[in-house]
Structures are given as C-alpha cells and as structure tokens.
C-alpha atoms as a PDB file:
ATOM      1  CA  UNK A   1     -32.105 -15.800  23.220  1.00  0.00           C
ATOM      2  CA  UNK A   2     -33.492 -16.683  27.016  1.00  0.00           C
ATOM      3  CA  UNK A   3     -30.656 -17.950  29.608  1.00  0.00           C
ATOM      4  CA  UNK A   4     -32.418 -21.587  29.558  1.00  0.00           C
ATOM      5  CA  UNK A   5     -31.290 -22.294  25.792  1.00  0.00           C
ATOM      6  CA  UNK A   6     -28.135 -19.997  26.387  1.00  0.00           C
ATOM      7  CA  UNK A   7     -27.506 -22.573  29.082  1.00  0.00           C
ATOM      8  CA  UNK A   8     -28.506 -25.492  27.331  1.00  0.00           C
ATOM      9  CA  UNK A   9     -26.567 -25.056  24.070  1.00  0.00           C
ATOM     10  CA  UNK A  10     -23.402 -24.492  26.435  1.00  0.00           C
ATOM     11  CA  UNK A  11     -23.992 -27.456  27.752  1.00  0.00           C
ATOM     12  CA  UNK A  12     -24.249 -29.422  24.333  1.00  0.00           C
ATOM     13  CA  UNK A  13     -20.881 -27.552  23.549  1.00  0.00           C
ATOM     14  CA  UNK A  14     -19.171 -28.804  26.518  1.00  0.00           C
ATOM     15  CA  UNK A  15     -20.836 -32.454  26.127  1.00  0.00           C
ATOM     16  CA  UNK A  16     -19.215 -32.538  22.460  1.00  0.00           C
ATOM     17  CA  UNK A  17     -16.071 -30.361  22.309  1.00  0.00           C
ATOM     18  CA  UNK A  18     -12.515 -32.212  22.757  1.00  0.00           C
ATOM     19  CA  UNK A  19     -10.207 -31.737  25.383  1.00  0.00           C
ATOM     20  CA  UNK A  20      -7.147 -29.666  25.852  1.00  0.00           C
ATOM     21  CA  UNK A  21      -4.145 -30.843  23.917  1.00  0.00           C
ATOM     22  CA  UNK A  22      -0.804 -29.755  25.725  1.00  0.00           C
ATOM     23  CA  UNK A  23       2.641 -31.535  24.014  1.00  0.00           C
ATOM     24  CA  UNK A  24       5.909 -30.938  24.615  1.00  0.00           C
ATOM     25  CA  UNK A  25       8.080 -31.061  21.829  1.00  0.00           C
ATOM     26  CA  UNK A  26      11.097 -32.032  23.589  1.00  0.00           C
ATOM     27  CA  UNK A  27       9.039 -35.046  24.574  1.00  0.00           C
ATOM     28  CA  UNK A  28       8.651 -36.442  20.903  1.00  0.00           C
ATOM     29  CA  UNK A  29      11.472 -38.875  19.145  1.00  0.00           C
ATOM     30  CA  UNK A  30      12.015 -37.273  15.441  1.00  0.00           C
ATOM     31  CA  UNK A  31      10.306 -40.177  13.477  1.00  0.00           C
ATOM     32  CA  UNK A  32      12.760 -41.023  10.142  1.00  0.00           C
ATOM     33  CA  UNK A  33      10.316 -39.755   7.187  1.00  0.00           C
ATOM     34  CA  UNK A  34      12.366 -41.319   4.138  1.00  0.00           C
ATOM     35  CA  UNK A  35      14.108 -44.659   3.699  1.00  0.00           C
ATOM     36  CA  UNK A  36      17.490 -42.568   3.384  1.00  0.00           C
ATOM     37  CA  UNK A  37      16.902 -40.526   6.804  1.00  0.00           C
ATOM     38  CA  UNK A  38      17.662 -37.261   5.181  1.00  0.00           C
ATOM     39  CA  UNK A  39      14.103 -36.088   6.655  1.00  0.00           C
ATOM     40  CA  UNK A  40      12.634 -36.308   9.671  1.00  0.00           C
ATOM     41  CA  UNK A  41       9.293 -35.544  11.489  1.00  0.00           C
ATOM     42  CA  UNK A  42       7.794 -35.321  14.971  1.00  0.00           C
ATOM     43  CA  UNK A  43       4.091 -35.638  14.767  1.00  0.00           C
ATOM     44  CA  UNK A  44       1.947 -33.253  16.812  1.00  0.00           C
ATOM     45  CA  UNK A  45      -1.706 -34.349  15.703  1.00  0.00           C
ATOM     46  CA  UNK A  46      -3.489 -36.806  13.721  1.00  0.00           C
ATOM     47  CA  UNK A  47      -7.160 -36.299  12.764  1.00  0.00           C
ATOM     48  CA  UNK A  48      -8.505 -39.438  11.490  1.00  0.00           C
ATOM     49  CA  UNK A  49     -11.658 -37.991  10.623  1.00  0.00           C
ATOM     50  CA  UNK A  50     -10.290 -35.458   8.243  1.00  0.00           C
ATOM     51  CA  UNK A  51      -7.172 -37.070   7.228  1.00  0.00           C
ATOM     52  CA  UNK A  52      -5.026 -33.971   8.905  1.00  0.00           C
ATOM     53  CA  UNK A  53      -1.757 -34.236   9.848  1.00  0.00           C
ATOM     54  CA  UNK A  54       0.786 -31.594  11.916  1.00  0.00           C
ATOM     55  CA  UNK A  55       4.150 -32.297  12.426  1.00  0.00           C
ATOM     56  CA  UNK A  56       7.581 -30.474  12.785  1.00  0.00           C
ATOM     57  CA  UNK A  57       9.468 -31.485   9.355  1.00  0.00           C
ATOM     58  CA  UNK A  58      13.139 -31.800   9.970  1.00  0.00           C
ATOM     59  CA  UNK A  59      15.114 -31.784   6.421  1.00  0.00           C
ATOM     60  CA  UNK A  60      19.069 -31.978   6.491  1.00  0.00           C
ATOM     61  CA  UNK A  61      21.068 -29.629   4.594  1.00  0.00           C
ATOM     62  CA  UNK A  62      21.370 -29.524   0.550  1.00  0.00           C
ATOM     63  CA  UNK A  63      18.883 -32.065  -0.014  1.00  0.00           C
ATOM     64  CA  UNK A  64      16.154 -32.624  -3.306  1.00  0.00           C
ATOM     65  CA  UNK A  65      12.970 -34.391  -1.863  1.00  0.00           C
ATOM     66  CA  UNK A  66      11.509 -35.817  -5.002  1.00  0.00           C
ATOM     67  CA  UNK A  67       8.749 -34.413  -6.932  1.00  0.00           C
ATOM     68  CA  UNK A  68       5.429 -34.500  -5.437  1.00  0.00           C
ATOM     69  CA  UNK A  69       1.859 -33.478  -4.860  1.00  0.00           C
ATOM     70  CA  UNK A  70      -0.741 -32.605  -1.979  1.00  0.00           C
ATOM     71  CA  UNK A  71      -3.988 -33.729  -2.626  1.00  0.00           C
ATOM     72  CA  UNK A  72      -7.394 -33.774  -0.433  1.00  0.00           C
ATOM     73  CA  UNK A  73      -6.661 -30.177   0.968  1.00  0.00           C
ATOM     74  CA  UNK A  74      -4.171 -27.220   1.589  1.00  0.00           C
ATOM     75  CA  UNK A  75      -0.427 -27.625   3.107  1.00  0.00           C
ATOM     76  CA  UNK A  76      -0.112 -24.669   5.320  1.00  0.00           C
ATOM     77  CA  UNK A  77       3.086 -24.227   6.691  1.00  0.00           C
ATOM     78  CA  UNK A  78       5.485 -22.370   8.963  1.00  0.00           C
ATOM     79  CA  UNK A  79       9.211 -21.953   8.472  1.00  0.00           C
ATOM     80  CA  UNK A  80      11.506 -22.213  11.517  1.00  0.00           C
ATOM     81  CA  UNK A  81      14.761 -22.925  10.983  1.00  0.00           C
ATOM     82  CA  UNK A  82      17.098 -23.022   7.948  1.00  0.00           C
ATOM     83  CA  UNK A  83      15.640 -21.969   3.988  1.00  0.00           C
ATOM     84  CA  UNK A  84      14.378 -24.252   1.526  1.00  0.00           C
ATOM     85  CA  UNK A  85      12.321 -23.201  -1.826  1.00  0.00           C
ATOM     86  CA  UNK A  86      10.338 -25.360  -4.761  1.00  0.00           C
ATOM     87  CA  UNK A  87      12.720 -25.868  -7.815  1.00  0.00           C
ATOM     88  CA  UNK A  88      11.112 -23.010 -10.674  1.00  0.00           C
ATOM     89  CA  UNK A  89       9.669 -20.990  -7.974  1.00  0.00           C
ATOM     90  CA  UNK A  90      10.998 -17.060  -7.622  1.00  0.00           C
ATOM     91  CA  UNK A  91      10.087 -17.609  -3.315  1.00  0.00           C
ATOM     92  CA  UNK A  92      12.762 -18.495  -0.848  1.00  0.00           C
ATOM     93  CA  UNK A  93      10.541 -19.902   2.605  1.00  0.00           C
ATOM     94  CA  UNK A  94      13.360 -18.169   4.973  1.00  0.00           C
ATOM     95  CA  UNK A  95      12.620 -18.254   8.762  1.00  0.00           C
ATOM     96  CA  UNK A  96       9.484 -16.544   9.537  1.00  0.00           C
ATOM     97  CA  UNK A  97       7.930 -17.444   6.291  1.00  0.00           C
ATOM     98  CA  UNK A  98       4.235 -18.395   6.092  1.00  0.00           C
ATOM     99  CA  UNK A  99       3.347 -20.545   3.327  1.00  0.00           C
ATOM    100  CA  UNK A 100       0.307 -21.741   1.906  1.00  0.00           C
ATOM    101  CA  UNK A 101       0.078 -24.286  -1.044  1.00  0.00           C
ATOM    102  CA  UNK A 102      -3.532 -25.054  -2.639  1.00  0.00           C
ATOM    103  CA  UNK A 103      -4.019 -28.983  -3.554  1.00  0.00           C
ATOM    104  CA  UNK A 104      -2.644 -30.630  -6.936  1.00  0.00           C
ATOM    105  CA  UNK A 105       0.402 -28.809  -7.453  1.00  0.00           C
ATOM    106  CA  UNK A 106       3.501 -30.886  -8.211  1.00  0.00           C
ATOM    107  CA  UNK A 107       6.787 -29.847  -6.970  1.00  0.00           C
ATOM    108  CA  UNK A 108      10.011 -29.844  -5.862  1.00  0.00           C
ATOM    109  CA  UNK A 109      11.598 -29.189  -2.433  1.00  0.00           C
ATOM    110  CA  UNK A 110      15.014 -27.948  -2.338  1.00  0.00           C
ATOM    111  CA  UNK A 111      17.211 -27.145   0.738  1.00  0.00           C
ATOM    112  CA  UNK A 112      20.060 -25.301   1.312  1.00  0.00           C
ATOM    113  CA  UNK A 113      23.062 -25.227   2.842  1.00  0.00           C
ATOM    114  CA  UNK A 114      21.342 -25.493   6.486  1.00  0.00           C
ATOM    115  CA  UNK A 115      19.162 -27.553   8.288  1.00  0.00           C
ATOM    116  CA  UNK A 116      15.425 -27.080   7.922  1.00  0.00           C
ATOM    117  CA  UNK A 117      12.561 -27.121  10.536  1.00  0.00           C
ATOM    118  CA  UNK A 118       8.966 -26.100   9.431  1.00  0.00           C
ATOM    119  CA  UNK A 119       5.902 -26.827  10.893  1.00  0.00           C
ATOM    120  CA  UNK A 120       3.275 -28.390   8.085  1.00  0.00           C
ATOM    121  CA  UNK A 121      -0.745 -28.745   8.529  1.00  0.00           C
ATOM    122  CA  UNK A 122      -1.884 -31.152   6.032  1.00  0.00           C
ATOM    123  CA  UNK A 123      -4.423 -32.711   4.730  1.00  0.00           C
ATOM    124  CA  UNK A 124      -5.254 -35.346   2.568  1.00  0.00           C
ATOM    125  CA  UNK A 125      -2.622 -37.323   0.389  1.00  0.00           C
ATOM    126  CA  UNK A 126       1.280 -37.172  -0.442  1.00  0.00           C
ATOM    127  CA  UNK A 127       1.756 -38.469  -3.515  1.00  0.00           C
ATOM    128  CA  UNK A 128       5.308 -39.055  -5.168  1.00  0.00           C
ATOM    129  CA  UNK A 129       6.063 -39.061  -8.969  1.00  0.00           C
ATOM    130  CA  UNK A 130       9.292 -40.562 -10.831  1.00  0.00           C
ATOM    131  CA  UNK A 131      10.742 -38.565 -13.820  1.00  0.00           C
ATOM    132  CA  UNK A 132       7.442 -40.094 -16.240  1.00  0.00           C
ATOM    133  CA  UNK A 133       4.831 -38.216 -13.692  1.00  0.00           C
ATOM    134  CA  UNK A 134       3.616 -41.975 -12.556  1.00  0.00           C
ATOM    135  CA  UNK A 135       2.989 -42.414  -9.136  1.00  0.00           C
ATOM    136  CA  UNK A 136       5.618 -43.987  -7.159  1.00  0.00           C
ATOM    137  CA  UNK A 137       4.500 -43.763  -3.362  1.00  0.00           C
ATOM    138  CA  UNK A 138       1.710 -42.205  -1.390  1.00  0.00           C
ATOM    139  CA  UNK A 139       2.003 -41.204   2.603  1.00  0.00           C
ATOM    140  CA  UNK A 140      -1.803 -39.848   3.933  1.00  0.00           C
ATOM    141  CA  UNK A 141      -2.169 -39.832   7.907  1.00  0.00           C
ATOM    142  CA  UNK A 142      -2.599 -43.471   8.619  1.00  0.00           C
ATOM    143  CA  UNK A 143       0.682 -44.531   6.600  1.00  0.00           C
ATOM    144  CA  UNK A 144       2.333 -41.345   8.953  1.00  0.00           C
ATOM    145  CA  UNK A 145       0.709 -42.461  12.037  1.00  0.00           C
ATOM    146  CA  UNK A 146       2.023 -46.101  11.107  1.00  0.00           C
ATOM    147  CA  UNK A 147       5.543 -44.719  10.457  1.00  0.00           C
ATOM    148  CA  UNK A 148       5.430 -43.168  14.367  1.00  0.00           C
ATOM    149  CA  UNK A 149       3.914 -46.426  15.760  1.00  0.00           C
ATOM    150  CA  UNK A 150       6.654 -48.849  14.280  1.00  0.00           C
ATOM    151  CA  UNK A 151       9.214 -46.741  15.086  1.00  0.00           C
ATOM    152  CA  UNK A 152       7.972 -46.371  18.656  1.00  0.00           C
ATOM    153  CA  UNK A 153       7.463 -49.873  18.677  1.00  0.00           C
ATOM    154  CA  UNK A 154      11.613 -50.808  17.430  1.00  0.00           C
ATOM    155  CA  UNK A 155      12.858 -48.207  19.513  1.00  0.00           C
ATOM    156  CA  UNK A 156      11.019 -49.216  22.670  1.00  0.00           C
ATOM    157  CA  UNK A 157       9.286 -45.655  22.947  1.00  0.00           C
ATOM    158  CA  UNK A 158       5.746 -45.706  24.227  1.00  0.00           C
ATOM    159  CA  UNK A 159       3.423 -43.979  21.947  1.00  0.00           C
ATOM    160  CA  UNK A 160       1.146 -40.825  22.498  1.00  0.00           C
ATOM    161  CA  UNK A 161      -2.583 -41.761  21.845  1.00  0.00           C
ATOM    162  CA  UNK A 162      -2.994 -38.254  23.157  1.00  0.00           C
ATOM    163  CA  UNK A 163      -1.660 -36.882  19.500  1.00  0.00           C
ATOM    164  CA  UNK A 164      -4.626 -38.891  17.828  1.00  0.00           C
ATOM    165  CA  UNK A 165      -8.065 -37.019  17.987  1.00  0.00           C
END
C-alpha cells in the first residue's frame, strides 16, 4: 500500500473512531436494580446502537434473583467479590472467575453467604419468568439507562452522558 492511502485511511479512522472513555468507579452512585434493593448496579457503558450494557452488579448476601434469561447476545462476566452459582449448575463463579453464558438459557442466580460484585457485558434483553415460564418483566439498556437517570434525577446526582456512546 503507498503512504498517500496509508495516510488517508488513518485519517478516515481518526475522523470516525470514538473518544477515550476514562471513569472512575468511586465516582458512580450504586443504582438500586430490584424493587427490594437486594441488588445493585453502577453502570459503566451504554451502547444504544447495540443494545450493550456494562455495569458492576452488586448482590447482597444469601439472595435468589428469580429465574431468568439473556437474549439478543452473550453475558460475559467477571467475578470480583463474594461467590454466587446458577441453581442445577456443578460451577461455583468464586473471585477470579470468568464466565461466559450463550443467549436463551434460563436460570437461576444464587448467592452465598457474602456480598457479590461482578462485572457483566451484556447484550440484548433480560427477561424474567414466574414459576409457569411466562414472562413477568424485561430490563434491555434503555429500561437500565432509565433506572440510572431517575435515580440521578431523585437523588439530585447529575448524570454521566459520558457513559452513553
């Protein structure tokens, strides 16, 4: 390739390519997830064109998060602090623990005796079944970024447009 389209497709990448993203998580309020504030999350990024969202997940100690399913794309996440498994499963996600969950899959999520902080990448859809496997609820990113901005908004806490792109 000659150094004029070298140049010129640099260019194009710089023209189009988003900015640096720097957050402090000690700057970001942990957002109440459920109605009964047993979970918690502080949201990092959310893509609007793919319907991603990252966030720190804080779950209290000994608690059952309902049965549900991931739809529109892979959970990938990253255990931090405390254990927590899926009710059936043989796999414990301990600190240090990588997981990866493919779309469709409905489960449980059980924590122990210990407070929980993992680090999720989603995408798509959240939904949540009752004990007859009909949809109850449904989170995505716009219903999480909604969650952030009302609480922001009753707390008096200026939001981060910076975490949207």
């Amino acid at each position: 390739m000659n150094s004029l389209i070298e140049e010129s497709v640099i260019k194009l990448a710089e023209k189009f390519q988003l900015p640096e993203r720097i957050v402090s998580i000690e700057d970001l309020p942990w957002i109440p997830f459920t109605d009964n504030h047993s979970c918690y999350f502080k949201p990092l990024r959310f893509d609007l064109n793919t319907g991603t969202w990252i966030f720190l997940f804080k779950i209290k100690s000994n608690q059952v998060l309902g049965r549900h399913r991931h739809t529109g794309g892979s959970v990938i996440g990253y255990n931090i602090q405390g254990k927590w498994r899926y009710e059936g499963r043989e796999w414990v996600a301990a600190p240090g623990t990588f997981i990866f969950e493919p779309p469709g899959d409905i489960h449980t999520l059980i924590t122990e005796n210990e407070e929980v902080i993992t680090l999720f990448v989603l995408g798509g859809s959240l939904q949540y079944f009752d004990e007859n496997d009909q949809i109850i609820g449904q989170d995505d990113v716009y219903t999480v970024l909604n969650k952030y901005r009302v609480y922001c908004e009753v707390q008096g806490i200026e939001t981060r447009d910076d975490l949207i792109y």
